[in-house]
N, C-alpha and C. Protein backbone atom coordinates (compact mmCIF):
# COMPACT_ATOMS: atom_id res chain seq x y z
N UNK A 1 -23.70 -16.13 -6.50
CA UNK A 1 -22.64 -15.97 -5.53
C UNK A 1 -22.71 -14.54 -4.98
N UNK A 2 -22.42 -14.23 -3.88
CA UNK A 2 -22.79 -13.27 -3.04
C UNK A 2 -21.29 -12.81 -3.26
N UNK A 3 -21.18 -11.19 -2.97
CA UNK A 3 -19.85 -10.40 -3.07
C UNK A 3 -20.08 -9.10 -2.00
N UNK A 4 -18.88 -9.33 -0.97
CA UNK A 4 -19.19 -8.29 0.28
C UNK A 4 -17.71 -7.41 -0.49
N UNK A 5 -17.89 -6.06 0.01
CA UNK A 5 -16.65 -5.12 0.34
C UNK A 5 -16.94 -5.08 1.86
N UNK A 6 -15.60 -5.04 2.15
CA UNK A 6 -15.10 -5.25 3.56
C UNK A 6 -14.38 -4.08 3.51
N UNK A 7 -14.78 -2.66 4.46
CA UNK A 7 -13.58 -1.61 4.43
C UNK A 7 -13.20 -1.79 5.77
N UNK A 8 -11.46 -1.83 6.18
CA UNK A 8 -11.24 -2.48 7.59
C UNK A 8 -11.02 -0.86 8.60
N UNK A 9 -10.89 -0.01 8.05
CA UNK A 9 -11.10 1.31 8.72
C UNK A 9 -11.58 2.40 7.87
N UNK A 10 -11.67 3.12 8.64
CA UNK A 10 -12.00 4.36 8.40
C UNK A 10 -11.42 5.11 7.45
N UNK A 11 -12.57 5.73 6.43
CA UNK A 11 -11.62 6.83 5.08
C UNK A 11 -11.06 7.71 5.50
N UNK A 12 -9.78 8.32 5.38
CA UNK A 12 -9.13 8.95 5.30
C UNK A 12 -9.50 10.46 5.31
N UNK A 13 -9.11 11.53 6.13
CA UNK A 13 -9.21 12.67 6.34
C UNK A 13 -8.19 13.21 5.53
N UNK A 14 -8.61 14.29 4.83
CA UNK A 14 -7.43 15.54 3.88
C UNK A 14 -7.21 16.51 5.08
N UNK A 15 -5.44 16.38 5.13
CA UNK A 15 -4.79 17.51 5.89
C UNK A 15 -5.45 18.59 5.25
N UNK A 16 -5.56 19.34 6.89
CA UNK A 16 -5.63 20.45 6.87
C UNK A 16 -4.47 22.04 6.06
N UNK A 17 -4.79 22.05 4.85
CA UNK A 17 -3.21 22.70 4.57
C UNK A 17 -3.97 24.43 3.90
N UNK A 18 -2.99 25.19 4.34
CA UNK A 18 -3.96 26.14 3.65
C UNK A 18 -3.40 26.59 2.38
N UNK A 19 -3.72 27.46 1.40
CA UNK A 19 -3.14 26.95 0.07
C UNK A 19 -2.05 27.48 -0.35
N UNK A 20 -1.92 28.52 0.55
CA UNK A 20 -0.39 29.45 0.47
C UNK A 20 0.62 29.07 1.34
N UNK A 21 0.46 27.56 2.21
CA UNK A 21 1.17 27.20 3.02
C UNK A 21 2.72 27.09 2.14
N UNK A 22 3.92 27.23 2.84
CA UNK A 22 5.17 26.86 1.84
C UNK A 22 5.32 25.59 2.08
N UNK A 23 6.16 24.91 0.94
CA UNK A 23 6.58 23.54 1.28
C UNK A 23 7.27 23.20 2.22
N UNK A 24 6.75 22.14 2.52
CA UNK A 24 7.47 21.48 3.87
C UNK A 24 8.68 19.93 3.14
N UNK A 25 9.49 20.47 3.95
CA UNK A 25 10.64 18.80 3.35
C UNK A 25 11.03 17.84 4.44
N UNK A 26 11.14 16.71 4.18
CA UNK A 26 11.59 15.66 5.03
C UNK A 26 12.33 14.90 4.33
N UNK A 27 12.99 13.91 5.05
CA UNK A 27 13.73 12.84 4.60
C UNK A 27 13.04 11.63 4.79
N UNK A 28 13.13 11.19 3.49
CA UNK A 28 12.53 10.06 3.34
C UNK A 28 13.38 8.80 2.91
N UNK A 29 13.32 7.46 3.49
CA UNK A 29 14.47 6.76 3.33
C UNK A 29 13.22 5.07 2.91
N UNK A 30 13.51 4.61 2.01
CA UNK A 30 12.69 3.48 1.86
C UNK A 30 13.66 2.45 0.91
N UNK A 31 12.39 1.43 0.50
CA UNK A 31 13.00 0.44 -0.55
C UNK A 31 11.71 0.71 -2.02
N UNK A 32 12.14 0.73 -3.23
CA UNK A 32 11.83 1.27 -4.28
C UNK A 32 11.37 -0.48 -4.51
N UNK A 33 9.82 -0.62 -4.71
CA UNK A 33 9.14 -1.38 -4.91
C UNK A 33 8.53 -1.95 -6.70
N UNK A 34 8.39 -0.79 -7.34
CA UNK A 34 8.02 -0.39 -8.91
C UNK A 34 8.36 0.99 -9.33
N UNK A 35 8.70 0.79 -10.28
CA UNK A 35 9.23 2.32 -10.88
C UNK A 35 8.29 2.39 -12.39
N UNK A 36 7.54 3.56 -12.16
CA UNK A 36 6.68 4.05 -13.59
C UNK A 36 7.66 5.07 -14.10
N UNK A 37 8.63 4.42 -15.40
CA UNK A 37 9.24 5.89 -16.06
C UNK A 37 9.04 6.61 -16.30
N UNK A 38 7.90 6.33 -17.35
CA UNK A 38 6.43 6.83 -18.00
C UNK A 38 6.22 8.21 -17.23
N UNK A 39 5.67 7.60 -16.32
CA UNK A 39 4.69 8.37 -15.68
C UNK A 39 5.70 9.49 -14.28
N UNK A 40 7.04 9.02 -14.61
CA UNK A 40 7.98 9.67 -13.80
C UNK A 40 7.27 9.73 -12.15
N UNK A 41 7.36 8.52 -11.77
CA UNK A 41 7.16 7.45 -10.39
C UNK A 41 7.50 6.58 -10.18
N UNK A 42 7.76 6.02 -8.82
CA UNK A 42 7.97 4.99 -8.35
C UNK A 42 7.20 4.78 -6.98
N UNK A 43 6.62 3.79 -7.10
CA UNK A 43 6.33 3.00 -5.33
C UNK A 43 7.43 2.25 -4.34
N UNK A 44 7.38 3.47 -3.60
CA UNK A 44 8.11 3.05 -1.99
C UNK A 44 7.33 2.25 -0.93
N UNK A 45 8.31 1.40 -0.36
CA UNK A 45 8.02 0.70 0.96
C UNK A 45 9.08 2.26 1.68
N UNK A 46 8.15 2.81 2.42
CA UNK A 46 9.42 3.87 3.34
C UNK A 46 9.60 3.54 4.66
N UNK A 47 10.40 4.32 5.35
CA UNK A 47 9.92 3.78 6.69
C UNK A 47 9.40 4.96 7.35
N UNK A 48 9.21 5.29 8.74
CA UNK A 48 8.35 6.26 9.28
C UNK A 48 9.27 7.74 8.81
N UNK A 49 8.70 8.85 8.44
CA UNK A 49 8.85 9.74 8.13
C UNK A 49 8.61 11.02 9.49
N UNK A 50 9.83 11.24 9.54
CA UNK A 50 9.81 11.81 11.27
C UNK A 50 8.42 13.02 10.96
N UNK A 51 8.07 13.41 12.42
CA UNK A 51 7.48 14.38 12.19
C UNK A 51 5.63 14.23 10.93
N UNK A 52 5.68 13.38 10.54
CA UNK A 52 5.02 13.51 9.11
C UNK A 52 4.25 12.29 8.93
N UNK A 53 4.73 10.97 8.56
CA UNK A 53 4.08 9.73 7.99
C UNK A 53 4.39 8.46 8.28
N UNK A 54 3.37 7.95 9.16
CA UNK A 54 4.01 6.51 9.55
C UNK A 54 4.55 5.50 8.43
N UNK A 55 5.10 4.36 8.47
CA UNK A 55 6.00 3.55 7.18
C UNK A 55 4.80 3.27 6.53
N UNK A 56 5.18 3.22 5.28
CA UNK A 56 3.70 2.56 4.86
C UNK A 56 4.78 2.26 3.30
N UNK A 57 3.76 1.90 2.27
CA UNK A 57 3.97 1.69 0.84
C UNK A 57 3.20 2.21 0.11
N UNK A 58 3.37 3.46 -0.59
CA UNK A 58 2.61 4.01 -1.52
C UNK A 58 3.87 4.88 -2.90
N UNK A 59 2.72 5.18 -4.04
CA UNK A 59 3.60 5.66 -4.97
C UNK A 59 3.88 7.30 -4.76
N UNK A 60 4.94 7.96 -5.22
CA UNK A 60 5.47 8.95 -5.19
C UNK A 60 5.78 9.45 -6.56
N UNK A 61 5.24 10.57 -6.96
CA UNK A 61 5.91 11.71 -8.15
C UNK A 61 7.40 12.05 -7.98
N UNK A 62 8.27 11.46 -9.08
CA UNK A 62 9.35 12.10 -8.84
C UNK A 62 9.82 13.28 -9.56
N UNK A 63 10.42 14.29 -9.40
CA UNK A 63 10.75 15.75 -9.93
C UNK A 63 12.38 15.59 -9.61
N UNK A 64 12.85 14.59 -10.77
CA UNK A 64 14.08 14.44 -10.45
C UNK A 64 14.95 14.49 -11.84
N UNK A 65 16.04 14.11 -11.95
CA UNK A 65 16.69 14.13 -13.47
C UNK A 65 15.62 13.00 -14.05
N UNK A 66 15.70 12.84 -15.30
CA UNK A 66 14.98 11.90 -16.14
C UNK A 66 15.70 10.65 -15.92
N UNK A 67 17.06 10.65 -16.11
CA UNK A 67 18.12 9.73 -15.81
C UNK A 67 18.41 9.15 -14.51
N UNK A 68 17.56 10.04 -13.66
CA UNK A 68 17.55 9.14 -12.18
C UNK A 68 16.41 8.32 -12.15
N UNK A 69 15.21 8.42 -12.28
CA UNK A 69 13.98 7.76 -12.43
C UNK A 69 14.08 6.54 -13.56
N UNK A 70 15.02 7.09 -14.79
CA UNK A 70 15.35 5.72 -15.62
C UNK A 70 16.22 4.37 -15.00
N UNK A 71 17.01 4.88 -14.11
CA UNK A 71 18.19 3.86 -13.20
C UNK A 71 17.77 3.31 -11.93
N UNK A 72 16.61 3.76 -11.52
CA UNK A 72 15.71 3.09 -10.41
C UNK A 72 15.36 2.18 -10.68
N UNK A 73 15.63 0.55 -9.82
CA UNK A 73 15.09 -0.60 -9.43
C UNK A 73 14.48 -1.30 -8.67
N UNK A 74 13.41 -2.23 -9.18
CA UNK A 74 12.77 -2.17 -7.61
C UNK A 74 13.78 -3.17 -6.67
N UNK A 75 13.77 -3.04 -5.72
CA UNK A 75 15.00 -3.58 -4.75
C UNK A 75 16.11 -2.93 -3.90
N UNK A 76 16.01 -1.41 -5.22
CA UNK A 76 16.57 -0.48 -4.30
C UNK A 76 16.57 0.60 -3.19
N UNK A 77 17.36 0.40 -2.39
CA UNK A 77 17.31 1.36 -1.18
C UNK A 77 17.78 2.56 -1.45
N UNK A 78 16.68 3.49 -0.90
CA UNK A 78 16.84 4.86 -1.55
C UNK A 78 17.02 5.91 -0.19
N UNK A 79 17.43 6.85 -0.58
CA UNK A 79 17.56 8.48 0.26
C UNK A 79 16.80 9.28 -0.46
N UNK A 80 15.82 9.94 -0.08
CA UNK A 80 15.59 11.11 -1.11
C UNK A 80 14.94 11.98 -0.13
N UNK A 81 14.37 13.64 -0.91
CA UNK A 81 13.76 14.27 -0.13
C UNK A 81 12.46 14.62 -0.76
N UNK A 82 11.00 14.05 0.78
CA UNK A 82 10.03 14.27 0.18
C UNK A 82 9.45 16.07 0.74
N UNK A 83 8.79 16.15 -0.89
CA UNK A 83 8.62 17.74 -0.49
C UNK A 83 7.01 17.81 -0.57
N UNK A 84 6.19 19.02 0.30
CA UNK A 84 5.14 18.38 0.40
C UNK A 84 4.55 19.85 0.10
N UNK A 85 3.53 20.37 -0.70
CA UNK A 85 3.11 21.87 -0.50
C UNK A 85 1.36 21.77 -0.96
N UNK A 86 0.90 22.02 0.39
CA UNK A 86 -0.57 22.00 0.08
C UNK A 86 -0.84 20.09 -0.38
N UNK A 87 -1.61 20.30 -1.44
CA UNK A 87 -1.99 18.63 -1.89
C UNK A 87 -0.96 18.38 -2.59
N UNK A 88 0.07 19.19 -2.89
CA UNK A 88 1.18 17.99 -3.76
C UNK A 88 2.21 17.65 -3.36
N UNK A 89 3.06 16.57 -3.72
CA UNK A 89 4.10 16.08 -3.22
C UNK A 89 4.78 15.42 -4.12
N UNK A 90 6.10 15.45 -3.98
CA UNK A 90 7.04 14.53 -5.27
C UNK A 90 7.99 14.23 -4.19
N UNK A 91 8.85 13.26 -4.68
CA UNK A 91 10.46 12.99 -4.61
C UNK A 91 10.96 13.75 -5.04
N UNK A 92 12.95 14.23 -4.84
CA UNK A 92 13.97 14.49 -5.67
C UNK A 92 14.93 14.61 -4.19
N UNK A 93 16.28 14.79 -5.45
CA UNK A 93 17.41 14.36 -4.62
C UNK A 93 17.27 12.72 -4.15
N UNK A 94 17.31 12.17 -4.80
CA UNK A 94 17.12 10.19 -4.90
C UNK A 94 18.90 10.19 -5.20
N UNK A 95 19.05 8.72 -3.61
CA UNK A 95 20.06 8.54 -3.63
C UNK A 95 19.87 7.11 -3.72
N UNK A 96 20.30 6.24 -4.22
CA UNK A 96 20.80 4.72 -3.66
C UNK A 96 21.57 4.56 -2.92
N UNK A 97 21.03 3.68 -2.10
CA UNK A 97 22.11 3.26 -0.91
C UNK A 97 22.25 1.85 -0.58
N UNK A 98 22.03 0.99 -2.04
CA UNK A 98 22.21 -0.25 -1.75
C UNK A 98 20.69 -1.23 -2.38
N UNK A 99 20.94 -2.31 -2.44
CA UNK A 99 20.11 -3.27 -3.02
C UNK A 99 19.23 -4.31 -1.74
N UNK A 100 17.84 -4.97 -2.18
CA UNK A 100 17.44 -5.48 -0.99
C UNK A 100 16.49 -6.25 -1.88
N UNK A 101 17.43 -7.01 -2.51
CA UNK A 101 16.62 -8.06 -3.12
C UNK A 101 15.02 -8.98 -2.44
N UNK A 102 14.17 -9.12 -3.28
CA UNK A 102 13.03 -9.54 -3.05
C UNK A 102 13.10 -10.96 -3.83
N UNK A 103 13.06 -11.69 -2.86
CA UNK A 103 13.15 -13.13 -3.96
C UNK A 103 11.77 -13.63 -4.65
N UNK A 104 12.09 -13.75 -5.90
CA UNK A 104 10.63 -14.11 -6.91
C UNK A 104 10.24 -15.28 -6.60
N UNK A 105 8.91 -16.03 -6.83
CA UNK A 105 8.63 -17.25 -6.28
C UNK A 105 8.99 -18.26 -7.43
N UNK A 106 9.30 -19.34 -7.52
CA UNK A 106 9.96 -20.19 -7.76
C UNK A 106 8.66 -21.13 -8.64
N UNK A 107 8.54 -21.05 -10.04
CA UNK A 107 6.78 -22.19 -10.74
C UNK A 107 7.69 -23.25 -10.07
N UNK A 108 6.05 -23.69 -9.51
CA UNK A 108 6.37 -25.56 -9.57
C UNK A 108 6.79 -25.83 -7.83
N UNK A 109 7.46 -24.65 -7.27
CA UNK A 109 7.98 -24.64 -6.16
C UNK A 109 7.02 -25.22 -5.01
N UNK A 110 7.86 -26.30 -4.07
CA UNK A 110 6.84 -26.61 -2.73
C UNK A 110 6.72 -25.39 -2.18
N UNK A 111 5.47 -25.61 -1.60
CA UNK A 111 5.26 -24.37 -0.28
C UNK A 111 5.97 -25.07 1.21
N UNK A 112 5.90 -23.95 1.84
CA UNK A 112 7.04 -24.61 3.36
C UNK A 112 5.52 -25.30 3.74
N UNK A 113 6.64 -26.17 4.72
CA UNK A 113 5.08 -26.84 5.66
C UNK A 113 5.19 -26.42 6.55
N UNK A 114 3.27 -25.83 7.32
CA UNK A 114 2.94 -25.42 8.39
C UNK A 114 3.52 -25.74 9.86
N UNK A 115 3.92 -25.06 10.32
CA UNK A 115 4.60 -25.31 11.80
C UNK A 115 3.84 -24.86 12.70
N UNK A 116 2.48 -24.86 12.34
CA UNK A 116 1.69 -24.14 13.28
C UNK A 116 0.38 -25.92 13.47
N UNK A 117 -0.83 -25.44 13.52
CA UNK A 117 -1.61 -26.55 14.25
C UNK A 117 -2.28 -26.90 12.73
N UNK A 118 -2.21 -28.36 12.58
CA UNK A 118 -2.72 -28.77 11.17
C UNK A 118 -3.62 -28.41 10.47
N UNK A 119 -3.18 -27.91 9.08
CA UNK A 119 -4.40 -27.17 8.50
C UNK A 119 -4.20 -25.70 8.52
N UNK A 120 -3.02 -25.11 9.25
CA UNK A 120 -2.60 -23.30 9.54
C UNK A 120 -1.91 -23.41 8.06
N UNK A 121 -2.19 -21.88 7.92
CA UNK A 121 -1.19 -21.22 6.73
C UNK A 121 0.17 -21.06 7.24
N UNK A 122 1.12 -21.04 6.76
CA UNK A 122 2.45 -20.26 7.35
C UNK A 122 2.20 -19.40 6.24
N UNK A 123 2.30 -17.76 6.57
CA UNK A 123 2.77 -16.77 5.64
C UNK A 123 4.10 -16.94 5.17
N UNK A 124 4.61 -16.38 3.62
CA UNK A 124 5.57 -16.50 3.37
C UNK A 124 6.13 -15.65 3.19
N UNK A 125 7.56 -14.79 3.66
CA UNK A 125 7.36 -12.65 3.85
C UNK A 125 8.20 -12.90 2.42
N UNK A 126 7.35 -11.64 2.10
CA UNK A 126 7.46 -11.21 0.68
C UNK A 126 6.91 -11.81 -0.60
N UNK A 127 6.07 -12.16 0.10
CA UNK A 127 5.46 -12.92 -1.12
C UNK A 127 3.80 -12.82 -1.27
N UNK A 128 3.03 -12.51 -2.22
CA UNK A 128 1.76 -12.18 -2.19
C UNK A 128 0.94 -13.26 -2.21
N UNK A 129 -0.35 -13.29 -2.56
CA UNK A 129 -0.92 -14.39 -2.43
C UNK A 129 -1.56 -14.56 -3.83
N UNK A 130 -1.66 -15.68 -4.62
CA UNK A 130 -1.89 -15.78 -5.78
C UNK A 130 -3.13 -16.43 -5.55
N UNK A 131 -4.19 -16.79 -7.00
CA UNK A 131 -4.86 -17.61 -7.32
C UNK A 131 -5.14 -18.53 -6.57
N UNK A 132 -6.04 -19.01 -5.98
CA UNK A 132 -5.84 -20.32 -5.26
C UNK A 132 -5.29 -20.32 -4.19
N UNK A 133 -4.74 -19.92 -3.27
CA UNK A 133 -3.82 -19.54 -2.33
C UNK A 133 -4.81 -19.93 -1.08
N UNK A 134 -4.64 -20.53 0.12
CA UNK A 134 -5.36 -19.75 0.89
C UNK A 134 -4.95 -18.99 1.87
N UNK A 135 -5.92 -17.79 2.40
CA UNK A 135 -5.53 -16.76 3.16
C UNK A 135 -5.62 -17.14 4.66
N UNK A 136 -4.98 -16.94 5.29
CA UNK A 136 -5.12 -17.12 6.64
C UNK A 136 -6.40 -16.36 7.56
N UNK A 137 -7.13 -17.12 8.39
CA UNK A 137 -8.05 -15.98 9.16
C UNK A 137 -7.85 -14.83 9.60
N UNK A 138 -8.28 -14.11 9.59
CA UNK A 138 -7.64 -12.88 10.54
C UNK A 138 -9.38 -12.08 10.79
N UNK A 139 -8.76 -11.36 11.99
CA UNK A 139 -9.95 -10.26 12.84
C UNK A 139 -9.48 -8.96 12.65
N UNK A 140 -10.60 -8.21 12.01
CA UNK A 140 -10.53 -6.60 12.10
C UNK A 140 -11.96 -6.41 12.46
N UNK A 141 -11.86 -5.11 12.83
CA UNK A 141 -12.77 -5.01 12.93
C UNK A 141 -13.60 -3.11 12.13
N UNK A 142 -14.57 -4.01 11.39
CA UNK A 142 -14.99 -3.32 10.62
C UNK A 142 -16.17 -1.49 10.78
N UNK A 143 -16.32 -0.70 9.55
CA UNK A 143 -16.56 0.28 10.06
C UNK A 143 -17.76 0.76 10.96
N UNK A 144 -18.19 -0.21 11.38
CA UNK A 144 -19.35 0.30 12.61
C UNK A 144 -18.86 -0.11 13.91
N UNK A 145 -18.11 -0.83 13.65
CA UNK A 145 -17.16 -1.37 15.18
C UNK A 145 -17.46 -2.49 15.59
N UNK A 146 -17.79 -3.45 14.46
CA UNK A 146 -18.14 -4.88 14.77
C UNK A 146 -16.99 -5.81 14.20
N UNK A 147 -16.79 -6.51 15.49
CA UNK A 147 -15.83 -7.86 14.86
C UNK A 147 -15.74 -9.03 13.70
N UNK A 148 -14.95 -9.09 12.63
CA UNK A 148 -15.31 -9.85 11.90
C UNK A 148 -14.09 -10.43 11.32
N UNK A 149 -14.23 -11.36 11.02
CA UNK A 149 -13.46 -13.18 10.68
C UNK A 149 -13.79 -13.06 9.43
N UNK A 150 -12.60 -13.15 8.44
CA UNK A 150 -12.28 -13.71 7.35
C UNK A 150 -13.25 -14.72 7.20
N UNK A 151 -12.75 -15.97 8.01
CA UNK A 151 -13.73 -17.25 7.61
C UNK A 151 -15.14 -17.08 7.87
N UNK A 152 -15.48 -15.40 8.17
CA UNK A 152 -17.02 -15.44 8.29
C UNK A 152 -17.85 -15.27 6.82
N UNK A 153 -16.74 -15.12 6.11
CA UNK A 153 -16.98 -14.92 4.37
C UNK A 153 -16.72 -15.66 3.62
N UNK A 154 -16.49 -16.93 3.86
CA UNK A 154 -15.93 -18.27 3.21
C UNK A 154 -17.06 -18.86 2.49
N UNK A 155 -16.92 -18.74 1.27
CA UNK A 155 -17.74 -19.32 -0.39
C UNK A 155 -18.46 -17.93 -0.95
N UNK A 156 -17.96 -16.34 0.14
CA UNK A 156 -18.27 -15.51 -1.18
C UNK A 156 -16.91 -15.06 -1.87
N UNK A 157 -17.57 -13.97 -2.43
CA UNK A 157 -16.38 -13.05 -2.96
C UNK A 157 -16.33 -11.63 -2.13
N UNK A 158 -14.69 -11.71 -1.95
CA UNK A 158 -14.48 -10.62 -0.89
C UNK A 158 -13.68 -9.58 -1.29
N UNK A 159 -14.21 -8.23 -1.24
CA UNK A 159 -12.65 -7.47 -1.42
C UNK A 159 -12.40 -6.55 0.33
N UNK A 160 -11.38 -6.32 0.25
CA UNK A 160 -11.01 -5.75 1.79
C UNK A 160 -9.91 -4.85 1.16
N UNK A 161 -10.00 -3.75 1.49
CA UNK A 161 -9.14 -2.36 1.57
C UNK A 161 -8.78 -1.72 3.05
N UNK A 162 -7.59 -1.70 3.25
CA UNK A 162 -7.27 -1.21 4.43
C UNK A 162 -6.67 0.28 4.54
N UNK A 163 -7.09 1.22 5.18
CA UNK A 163 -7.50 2.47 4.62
C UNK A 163 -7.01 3.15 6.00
N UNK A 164 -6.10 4.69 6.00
CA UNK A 164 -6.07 5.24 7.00
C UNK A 164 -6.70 6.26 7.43
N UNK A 165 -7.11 6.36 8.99
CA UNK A 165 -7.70 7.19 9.61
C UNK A 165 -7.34 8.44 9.79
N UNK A 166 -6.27 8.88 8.83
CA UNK A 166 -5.65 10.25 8.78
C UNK A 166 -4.41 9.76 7.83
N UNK A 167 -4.23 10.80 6.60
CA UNK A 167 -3.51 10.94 5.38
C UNK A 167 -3.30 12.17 5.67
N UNK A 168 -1.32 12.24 5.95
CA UNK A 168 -1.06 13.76 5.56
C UNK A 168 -1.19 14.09 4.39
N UNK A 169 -0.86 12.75 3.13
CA UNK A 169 -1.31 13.42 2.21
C UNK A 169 -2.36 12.13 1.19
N UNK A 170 -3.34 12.96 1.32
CA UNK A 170 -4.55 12.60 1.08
C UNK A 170 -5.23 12.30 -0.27
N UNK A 171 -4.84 11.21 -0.72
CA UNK A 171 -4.95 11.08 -2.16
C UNK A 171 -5.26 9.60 -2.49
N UNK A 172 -4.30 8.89 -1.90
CA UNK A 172 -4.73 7.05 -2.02
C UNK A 172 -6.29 7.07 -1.70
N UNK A 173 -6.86 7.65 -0.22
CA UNK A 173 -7.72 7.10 0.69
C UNK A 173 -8.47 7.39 0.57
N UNK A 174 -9.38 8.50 -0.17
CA UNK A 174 -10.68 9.03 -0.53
C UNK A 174 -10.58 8.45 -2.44
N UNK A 175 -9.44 7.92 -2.87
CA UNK A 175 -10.04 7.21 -3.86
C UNK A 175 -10.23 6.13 -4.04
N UNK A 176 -9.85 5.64 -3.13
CA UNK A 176 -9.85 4.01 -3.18
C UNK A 176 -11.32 3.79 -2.37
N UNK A 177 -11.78 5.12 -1.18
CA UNK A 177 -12.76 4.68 -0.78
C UNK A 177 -14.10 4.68 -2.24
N UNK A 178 -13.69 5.64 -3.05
CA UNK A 178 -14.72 5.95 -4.20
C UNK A 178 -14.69 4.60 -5.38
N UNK A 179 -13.81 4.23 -4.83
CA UNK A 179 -13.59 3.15 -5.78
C UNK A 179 -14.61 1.82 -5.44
N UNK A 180 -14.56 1.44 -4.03
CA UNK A 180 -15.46 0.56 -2.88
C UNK A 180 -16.46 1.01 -2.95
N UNK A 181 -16.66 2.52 -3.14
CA UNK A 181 -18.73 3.03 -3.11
C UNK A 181 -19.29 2.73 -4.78
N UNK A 182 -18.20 2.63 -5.65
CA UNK A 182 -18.90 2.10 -7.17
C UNK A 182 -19.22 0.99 -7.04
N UNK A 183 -18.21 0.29 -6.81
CA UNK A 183 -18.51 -1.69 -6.39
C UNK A 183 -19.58 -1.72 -5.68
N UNK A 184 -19.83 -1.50 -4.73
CA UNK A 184 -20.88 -1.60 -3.77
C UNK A 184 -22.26 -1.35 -4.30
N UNK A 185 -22.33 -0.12 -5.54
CA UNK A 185 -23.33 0.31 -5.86
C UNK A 185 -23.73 -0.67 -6.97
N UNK A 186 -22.65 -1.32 -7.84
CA UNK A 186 -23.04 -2.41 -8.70
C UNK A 186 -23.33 -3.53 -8.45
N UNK A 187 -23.28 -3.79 -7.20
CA UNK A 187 -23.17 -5.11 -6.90
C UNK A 187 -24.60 -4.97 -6.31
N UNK A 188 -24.95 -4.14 -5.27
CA UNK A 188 -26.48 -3.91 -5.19
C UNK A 188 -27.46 -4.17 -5.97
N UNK A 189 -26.92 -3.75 -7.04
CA UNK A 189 -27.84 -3.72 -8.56
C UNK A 189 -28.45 -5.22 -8.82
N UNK A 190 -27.46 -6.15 -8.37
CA UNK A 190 -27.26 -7.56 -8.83
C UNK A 190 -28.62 -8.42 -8.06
């Protein structure tokens, strides 16, 4: 069986920061997706971050009471302020501002039926895709600038990482690309 990595853009550029730059703060307002106590984090869905970071979902360091990071749920809607200096960045000052429940999927549960042309997926929002699932087609287009279809990969194995063309802060996207250049290099091997 054949196994492609699919990267759908371009790796990620490290801001330009110089190292004595002072911290910069914003307000950051999202929904709290997973909380690592442990590891004193949580992953935000945020929304656009003025000035700074389009919405996205990634995890955040928090530098907050211990007791705030212990009372974080995922579901909750948060206030906080992100502080950013050179390559690092945390949360603090985490406020709740309310709950936004994510409904769990239901064992055993029907799936809705397609309202689209026989044989379409309907996506279901908020909900991932499990085992067995199938994915709907879709077009990106990949890093040399060629068009490509999901169903152009149908009976291998696929992974696809979607990756930004600029990270103010630059940390997901040059490892996840390092992560795609190991795979790639083992799978060569094969």
């Amino acid at each position: 069986m054949a196994a492609v990595a699919v990267i759908a853009a371009g790796a990620c550029r490290k801001a330009e920061t110089p190292a004595a730059a002072p911290a910069q703060t914003y307000a950051l307002r999202g929904v709290v997706r997973e909380v690592d106590v442990a590891r004193s984090e949580a992953t935000i869905a945020h929304e656009d971050i003025a000035n700074f970071m389009s919405a996205m979902t990634m995890v955040f360091p928090i530098k907050d009471d211990a007791q705030v990071v212990a009372m974080l749920r995922p579901g909750d809607r948060i206030e906080a302020t992100l502080h950013v200096e050179g390559r690092d960045f945390w949360l603090d000052k985490i406020v709740t501002k309310g709950y936004e429940p994510t409904p769990a999927p239901v064992a055993g549960a029907a799936k809705p039926e397609p309202t689209a042309a026989p044989g379409a997926v309907t996506p279901v929002p908020n909900r991932g895709a499990h085992v067995g699932d199938a994915i709907p087609d879709f077009t990106l287009t990949d890093q040399t600038g060629k068009t490509v279809h999901l169903s152009d990969f149908r009976g291998d194995v696929v992974a696809v990482s979607f990756l930004y063309t600029q990270c103010p802060i630059a940390t997901a996207c040059p490892m996840t690309t390092a992560k795609f250049s190991k795979i790639d290099a083992e799978l060569a091997k094969k």
